[in-house]
N, C-alpha and C. Protein backbone atom coordinates (compact mmCIF):
# COMPACT_ATOMS: atom_id res chain seq x y z
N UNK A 1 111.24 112.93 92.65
CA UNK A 1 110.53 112.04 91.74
C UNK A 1 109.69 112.85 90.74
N UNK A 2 109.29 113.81 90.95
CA UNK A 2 108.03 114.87 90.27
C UNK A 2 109.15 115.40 89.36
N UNK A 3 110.08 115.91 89.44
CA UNK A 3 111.40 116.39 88.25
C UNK A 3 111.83 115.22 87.60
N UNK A 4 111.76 114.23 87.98
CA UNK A 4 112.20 113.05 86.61
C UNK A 4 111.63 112.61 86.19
N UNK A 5 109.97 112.87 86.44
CA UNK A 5 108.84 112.55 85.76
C UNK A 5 109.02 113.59 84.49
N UNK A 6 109.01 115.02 84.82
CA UNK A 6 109.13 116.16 83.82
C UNK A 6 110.14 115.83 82.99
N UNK A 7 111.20 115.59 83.92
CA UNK A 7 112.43 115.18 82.55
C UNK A 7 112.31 114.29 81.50
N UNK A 8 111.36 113.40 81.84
CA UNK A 8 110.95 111.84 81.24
C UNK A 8 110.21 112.37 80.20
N UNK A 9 108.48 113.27 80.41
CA UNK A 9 108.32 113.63 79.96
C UNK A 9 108.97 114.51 78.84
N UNK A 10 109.58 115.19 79.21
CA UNK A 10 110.72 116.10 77.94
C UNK A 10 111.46 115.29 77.08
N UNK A 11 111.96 114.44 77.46
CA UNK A 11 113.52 113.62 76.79
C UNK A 11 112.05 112.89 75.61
N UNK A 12 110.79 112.72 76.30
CA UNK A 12 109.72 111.54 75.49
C UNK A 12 109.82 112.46 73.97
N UNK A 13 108.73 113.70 74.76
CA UNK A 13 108.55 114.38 73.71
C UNK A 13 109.49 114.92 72.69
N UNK A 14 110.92 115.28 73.04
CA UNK A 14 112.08 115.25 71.95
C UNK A 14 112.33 114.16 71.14
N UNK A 15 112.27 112.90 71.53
CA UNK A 15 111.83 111.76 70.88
C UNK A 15 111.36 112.03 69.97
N UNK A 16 109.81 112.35 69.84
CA UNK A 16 108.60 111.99 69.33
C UNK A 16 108.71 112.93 68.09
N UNK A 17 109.52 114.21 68.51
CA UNK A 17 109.23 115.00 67.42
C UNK A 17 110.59 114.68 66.70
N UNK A 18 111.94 114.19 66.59
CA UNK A 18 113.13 114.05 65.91
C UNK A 18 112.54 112.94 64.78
N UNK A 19 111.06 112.10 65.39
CA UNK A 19 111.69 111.09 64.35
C UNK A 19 109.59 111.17 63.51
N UNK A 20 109.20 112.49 63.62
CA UNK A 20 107.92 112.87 62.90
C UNK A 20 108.05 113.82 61.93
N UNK A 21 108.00 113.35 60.54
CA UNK A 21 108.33 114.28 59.78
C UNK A 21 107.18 115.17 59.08
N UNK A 22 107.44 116.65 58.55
CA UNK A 22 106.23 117.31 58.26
C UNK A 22 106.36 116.89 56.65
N UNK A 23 105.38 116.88 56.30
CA UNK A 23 104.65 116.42 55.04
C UNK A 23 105.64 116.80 53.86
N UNK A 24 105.79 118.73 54.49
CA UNK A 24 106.86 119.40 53.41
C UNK A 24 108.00 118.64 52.60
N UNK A 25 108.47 117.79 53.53
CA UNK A 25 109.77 116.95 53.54
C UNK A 25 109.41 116.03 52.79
N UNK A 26 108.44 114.89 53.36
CA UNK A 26 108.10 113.80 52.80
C UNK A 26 107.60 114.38 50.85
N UNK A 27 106.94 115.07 50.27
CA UNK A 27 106.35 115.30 49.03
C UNK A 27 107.33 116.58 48.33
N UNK A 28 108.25 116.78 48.92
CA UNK A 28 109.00 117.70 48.34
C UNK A 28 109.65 116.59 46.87
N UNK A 29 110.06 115.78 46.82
CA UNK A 29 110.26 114.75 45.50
C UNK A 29 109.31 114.04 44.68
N UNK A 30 108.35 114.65 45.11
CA UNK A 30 106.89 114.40 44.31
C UNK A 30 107.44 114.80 42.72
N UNK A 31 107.53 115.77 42.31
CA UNK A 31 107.82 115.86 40.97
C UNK A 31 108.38 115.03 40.39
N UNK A 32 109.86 114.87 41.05
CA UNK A 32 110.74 114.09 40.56
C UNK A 32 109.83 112.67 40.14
N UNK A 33 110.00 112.11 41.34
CA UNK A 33 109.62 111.15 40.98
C UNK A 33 108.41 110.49 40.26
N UNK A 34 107.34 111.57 40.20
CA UNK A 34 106.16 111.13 39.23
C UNK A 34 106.96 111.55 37.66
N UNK A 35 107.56 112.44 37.50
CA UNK A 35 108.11 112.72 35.94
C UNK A 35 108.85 111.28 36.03
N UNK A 36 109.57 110.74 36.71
CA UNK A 36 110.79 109.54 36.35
C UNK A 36 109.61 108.42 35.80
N UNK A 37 108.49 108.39 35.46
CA UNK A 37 107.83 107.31 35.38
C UNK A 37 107.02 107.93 34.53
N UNK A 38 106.86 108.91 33.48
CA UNK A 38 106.91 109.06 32.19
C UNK A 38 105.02 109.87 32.62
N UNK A 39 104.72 110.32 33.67
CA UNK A 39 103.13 111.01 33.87
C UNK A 39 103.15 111.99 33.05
N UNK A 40 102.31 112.41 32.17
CA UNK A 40 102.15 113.64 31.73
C UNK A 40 100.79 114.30 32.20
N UNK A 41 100.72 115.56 32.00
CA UNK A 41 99.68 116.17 31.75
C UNK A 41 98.69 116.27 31.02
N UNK A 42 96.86 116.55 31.21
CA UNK A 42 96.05 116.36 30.44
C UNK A 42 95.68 117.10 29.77
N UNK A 43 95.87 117.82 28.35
CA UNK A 43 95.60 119.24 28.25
C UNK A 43 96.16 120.16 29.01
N UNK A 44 96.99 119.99 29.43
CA UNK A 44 98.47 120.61 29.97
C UNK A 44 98.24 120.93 31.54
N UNK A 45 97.08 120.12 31.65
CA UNK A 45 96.64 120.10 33.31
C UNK A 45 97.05 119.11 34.03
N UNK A 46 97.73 119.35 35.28
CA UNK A 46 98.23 118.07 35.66
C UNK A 46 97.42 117.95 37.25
N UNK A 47 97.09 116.74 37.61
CA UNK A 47 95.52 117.05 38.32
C UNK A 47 96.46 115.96 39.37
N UNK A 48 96.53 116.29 40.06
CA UNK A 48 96.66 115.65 41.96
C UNK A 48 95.94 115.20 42.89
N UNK A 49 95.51 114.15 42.93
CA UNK A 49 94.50 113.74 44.14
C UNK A 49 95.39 113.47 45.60
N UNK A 50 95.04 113.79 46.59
CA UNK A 50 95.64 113.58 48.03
C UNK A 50 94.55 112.72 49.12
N UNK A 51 94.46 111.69 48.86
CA UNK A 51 93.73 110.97 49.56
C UNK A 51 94.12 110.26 50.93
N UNK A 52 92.37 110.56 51.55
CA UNK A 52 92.76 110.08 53.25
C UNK A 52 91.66 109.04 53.23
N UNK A 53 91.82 108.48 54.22
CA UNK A 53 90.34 107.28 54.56
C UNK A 53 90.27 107.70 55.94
N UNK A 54 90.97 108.48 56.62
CA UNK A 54 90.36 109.14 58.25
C UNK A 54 89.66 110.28 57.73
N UNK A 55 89.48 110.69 56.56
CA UNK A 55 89.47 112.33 56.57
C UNK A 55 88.41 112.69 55.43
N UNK A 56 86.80 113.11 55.88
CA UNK A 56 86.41 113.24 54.43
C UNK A 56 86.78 113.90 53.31
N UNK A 57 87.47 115.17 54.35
CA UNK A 57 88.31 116.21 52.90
C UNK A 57 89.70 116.07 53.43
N UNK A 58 90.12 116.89 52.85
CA UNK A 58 91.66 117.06 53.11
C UNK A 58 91.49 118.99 53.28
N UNK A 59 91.80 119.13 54.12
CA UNK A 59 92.08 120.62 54.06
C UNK A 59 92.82 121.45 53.64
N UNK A 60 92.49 122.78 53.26
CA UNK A 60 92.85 123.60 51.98
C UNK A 60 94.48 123.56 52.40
N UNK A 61 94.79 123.91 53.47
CA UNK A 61 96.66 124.14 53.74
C UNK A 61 97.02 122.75 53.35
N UNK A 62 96.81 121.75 53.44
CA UNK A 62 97.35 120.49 52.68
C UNK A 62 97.45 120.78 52.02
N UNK A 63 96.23 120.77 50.66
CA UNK A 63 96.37 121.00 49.23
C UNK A 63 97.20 121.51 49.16
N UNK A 64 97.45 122.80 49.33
CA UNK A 64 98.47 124.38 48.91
C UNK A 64 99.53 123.91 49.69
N UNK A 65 100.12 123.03 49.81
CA UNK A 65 101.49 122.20 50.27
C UNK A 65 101.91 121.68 48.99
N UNK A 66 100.96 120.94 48.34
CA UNK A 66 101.37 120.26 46.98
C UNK A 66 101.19 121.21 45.92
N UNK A 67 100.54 121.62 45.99
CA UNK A 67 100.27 122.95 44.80
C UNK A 67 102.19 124.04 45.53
N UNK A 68 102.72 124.15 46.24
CA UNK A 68 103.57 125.37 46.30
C UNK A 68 104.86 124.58 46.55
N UNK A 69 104.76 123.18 46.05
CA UNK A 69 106.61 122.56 45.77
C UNK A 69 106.93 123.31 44.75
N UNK A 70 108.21 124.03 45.05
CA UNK A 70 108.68 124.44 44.22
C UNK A 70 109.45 124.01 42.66
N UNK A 71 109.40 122.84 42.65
CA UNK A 71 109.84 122.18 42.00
C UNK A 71 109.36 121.76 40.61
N UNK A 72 107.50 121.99 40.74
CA UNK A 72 106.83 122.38 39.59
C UNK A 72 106.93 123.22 38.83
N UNK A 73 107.19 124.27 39.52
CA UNK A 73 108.16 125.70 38.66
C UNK A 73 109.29 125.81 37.53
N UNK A 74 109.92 124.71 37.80
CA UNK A 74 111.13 124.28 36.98
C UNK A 74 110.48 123.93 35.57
N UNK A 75 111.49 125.07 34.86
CA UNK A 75 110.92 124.77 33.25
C UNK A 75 111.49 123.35 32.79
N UNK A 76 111.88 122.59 33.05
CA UNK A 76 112.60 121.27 33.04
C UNK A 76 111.59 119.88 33.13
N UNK A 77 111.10 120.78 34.40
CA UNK A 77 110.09 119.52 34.91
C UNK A 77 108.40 119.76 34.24
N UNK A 78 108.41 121.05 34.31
CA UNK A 78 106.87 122.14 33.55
C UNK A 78 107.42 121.34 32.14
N UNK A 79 108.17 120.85 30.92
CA UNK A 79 108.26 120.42 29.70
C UNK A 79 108.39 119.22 30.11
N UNK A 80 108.35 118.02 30.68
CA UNK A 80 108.50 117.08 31.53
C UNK A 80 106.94 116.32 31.09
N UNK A 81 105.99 117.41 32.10
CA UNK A 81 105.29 116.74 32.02
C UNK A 81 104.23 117.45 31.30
N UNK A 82 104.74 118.46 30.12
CA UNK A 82 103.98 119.22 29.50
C UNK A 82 102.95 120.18 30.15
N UNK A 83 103.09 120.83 31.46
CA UNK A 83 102.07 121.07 32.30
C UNK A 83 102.05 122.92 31.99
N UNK A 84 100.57 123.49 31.98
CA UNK A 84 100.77 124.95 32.25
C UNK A 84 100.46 125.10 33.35
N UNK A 85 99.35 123.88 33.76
CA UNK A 85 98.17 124.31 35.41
C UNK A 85 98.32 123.07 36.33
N UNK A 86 98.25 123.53 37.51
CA UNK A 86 98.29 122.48 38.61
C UNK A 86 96.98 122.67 38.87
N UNK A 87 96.58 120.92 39.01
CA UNK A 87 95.48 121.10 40.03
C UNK A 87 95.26 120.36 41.43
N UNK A 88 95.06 120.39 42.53
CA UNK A 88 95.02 119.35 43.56
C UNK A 88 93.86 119.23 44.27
N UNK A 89 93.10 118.04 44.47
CA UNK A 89 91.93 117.97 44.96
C UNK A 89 92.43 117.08 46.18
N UNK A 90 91.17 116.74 46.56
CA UNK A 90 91.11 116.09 48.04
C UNK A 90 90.02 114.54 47.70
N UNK A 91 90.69 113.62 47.71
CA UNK A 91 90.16 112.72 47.84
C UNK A 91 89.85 111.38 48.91
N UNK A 92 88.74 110.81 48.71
CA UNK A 92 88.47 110.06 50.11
C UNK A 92 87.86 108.23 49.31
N UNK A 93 87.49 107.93 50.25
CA UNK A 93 86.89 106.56 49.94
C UNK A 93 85.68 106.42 49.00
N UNK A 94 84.67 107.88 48.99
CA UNK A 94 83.87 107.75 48.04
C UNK A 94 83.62 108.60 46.82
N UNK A 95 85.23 109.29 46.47
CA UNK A 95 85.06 109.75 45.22
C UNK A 95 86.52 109.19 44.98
N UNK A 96 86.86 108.26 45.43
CA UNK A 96 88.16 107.63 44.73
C UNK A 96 88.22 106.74 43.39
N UNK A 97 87.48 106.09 43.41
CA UNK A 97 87.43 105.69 41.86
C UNK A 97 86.77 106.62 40.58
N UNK A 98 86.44 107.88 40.91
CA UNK A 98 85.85 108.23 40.49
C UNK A 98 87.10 109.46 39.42
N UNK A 99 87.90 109.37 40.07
CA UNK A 99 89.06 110.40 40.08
C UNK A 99 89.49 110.02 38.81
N UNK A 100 89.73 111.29 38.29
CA UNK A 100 90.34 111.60 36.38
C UNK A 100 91.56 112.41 36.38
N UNK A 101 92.43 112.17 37.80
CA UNK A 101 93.75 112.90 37.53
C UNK A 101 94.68 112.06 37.29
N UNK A 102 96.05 111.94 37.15
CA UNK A 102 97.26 111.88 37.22
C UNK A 102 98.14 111.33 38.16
N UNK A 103 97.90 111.84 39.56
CA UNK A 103 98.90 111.17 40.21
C UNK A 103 97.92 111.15 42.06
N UNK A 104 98.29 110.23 42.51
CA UNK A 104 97.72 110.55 43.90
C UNK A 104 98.75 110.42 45.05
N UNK A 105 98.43 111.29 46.10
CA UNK A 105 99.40 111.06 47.03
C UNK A 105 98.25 110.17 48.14
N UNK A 106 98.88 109.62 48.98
CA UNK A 106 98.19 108.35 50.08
C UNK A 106 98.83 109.42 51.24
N UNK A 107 97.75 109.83 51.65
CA UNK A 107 98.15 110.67 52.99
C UNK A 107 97.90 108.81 54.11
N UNK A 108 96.78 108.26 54.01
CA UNK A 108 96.46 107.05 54.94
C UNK A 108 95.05 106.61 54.50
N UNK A 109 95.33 105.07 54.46
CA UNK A 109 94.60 104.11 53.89
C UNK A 109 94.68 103.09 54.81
N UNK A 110 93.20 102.87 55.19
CA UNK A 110 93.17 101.00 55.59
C UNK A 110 91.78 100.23 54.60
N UNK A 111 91.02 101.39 54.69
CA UNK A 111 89.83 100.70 54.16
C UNK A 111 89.33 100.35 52.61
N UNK A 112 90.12 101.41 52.19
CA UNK A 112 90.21 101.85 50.79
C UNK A 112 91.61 101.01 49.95
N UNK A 113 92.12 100.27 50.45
CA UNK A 113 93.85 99.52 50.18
C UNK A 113 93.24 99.60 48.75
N UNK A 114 92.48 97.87 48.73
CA UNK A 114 91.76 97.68 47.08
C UNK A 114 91.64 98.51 46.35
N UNK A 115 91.04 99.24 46.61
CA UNK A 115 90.02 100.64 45.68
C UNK A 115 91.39 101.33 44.81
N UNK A 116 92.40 101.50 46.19
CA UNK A 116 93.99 102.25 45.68
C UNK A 116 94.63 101.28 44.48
N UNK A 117 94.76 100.14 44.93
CA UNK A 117 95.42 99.06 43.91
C UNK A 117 94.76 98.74 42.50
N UNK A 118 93.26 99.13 42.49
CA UNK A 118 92.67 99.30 41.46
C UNK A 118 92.75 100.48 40.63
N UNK A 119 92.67 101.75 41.37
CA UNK A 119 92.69 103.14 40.52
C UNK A 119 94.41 102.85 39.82
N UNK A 120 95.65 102.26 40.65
CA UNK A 120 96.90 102.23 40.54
C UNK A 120 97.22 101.81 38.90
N UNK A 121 96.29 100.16 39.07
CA UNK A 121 96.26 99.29 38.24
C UNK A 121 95.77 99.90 36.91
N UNK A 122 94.75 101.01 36.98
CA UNK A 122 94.37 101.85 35.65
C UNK A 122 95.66 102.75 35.30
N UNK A 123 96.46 103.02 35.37
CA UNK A 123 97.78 103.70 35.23
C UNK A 123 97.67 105.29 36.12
N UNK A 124 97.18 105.31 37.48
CA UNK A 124 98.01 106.30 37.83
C UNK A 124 98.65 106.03 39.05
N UNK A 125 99.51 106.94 39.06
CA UNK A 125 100.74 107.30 39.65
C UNK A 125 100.77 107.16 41.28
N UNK A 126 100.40 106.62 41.41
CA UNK A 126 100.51 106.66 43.29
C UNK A 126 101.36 106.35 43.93
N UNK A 127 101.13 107.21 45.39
CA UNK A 127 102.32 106.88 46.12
C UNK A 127 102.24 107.21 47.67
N UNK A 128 102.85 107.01 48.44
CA UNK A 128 102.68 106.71 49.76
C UNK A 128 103.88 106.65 50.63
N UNK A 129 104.44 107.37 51.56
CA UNK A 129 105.04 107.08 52.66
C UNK A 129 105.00 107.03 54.19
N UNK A 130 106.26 106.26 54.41
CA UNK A 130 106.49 106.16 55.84
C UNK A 130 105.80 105.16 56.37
N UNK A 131 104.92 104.18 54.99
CA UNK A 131 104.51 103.00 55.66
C UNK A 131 104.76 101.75 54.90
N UNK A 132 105.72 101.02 55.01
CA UNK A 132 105.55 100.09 53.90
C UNK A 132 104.40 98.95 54.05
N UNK A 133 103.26 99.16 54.89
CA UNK A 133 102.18 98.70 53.93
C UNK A 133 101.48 98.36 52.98
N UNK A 134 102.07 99.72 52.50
CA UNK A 134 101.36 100.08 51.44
C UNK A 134 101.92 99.61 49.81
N UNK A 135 103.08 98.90 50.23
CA UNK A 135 103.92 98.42 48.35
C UNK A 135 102.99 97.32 48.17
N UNK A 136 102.20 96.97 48.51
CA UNK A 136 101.30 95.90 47.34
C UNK A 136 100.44 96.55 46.95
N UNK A 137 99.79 97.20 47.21
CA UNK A 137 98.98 98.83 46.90
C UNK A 137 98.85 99.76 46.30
N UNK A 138 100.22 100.40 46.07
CA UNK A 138 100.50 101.68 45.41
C UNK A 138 101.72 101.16 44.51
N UNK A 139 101.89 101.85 43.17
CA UNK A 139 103.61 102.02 42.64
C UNK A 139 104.27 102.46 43.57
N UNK A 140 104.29 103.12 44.01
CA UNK A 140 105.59 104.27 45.01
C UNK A 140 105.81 104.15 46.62
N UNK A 141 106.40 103.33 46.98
CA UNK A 141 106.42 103.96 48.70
C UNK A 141 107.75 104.15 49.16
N UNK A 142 107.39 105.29 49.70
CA UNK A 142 108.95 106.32 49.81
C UNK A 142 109.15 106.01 51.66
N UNK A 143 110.44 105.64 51.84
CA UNK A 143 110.48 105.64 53.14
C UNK A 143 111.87 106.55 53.45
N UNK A 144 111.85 107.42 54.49
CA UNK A 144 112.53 108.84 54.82
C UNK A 144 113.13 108.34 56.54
N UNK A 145 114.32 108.55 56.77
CA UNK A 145 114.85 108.30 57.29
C UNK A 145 115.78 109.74 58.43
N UNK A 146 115.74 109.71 59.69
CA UNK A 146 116.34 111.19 59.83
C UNK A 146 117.88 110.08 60.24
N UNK A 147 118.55 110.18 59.66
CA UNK A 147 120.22 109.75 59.64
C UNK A 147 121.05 110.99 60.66
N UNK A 148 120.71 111.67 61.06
CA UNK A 148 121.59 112.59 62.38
C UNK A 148 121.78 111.81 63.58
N UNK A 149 122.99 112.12 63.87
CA UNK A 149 122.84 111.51 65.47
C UNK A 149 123.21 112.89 66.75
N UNK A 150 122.61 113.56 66.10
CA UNK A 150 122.33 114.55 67.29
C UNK A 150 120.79 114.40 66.81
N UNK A 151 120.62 114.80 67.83
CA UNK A 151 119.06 114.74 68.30
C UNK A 151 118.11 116.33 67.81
N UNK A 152 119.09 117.36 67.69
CA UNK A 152 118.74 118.68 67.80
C UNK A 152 118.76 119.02 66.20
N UNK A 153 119.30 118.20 64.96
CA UNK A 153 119.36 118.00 64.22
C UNK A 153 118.80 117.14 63.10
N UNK A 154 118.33 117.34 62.28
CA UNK A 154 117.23 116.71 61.85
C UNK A 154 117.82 116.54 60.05
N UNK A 155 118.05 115.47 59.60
CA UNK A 155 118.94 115.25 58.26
C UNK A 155 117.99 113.91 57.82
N UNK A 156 117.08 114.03 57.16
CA UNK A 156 116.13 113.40 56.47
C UNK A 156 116.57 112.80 55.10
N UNK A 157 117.07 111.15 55.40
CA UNK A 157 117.33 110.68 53.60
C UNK A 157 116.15 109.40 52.80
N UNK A 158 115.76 109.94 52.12
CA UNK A 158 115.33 108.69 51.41
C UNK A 158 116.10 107.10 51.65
N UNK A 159 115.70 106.68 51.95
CA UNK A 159 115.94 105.07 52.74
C UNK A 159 115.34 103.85 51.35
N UNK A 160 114.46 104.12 51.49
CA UNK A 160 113.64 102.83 50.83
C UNK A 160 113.09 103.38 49.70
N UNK A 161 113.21 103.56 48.46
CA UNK A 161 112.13 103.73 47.34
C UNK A 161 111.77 102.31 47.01
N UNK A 162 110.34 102.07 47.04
CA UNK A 162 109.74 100.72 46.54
C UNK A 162 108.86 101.05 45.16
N UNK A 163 109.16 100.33 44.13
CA UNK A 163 108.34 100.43 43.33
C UNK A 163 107.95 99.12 42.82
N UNK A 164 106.67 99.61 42.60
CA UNK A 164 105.16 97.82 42.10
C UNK A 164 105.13 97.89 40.97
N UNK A 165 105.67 97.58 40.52
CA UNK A 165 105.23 97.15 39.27
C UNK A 165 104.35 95.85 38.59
N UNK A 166 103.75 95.29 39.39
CA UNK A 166 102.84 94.15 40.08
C UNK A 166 101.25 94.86 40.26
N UNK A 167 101.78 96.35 40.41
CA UNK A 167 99.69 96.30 40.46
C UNK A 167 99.69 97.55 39.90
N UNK A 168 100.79 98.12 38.47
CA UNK A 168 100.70 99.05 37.94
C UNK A 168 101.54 98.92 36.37
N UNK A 169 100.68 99.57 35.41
CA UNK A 169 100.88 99.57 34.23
C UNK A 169 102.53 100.27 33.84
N UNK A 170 102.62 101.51 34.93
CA UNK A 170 103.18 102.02 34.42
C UNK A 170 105.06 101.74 34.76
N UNK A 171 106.15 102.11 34.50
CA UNK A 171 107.14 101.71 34.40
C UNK A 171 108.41 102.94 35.05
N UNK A 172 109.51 102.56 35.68
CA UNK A 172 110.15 103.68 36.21
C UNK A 172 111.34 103.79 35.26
N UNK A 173 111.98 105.43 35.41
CA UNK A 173 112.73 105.70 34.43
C UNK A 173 114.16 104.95 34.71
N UNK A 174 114.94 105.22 33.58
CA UNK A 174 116.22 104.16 34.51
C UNK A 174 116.71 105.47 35.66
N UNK A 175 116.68 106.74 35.12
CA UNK A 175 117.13 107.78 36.85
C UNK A 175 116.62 106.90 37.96
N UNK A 176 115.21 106.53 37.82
CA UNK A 176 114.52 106.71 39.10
C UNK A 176 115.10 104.74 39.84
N UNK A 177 115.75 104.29 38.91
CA UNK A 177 116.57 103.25 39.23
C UNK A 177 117.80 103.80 39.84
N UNK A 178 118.58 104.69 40.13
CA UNK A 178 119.71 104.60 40.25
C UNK A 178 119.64 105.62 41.70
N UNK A 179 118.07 105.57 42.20
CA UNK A 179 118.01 106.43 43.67
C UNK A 179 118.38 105.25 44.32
N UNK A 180 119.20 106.02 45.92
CA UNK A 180 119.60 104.67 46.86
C UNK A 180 118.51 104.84 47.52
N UNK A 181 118.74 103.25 47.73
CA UNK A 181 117.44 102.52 48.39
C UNK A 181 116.68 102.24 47.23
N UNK A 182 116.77 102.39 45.98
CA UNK A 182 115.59 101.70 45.21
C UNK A 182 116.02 100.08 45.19
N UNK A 183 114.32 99.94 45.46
CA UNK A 183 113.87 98.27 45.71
C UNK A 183 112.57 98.36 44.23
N UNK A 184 112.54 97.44 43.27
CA UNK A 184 111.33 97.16 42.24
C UNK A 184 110.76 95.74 42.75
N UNK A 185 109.57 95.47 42.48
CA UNK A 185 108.60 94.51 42.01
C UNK A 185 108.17 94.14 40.86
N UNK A 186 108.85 92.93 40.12
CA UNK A 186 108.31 92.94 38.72
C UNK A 186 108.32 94.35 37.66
N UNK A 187 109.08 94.86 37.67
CA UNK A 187 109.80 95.60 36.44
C UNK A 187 110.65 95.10 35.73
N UNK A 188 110.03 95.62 34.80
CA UNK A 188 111.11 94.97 33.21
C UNK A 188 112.40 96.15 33.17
């Protein structure tokens, strides 16, 4: 009985980790998809908020997760959104409206939903996965899917793109129409 407890235990924890994805994965299409919806840069600064409502800061290895997608690098996407400098801060419940960047990522929100749907509603870019909670809330919620059926294997697809256009000014490109799984709200 004490060995099929362990086994139980094991088979749990293989579980737990096949279907938890690291962040890397989830914001690696961050570019993409904030350029498909026309964000530019401010003075060629393009400013990132990463907001938590568990978390007063966000810690520096977060940040430097979004700051080192490689994908900003691309002279394609760098004329895109006119950008020379990245910047990424850490935002929380009481410097969230306060925020003068560009785009935000929703690490987790319960308390702050409003506050999000309001900063959204001023035209920026937000976005959020792995919870669809959050589409009355944010423009963007990305839902990621691991599609393998081995277990030891891990094949992560975009499932659900939701976009609001209901509590945001801004508008998606027709590309960012033609991802599978895109679902809109009130887009023209």
């Amino acid at each position: 009985m004490k060995y099929l407890n362990i086994i139980f235990i094991i088979v749990l924890s293989w579980t737990g980790i096949a279907y938890t994805q690291p962040l890397e994965r989830l914001i690696y299409g961050l570019p993409l998809f904030a350029a498909g919806s026309h964000i530019k840069a401010v003075d060629e600064t393009l400013t990132i908020g990463v907001f938590s409502d568990s978390k007063d800061k966000i810690n520096k290895e977060t940040l430097t997760k979004f700051k080192d997608i490689k994908t900003w690098s691309n002279d394609r996407i760098r004329k895109i959104f006119e950008l020379q400098k990245l910047e990424i801060v850490s935002l929380n419940s009481e410097n969230l409206t306060d925020f003068a960047g560009q785009i935000i990522w929703v690490l987790d929100a319960s308390a702050s939903l409003e506050k999000l749907k309001e900063v959204t509603a001023n035209g920026i870019f937000t976005i959020a996965a792995q919870d669809p909670g959050y589409e009355d809330y944010v423009f963007v919620t990305s839902i990621y899917e691991n599609k393998s059926s081995d277990p030891d294997v891990e094949r992560w697809r975009l499932t659900r793109f939701f976009v609001n256009c209901e509590v945001s000014q801004l508008r998606p490109s027709s590309n960012l129409k033609t991802k599978d799984g895109y679902v809109e709200k009130n887009c023209d």
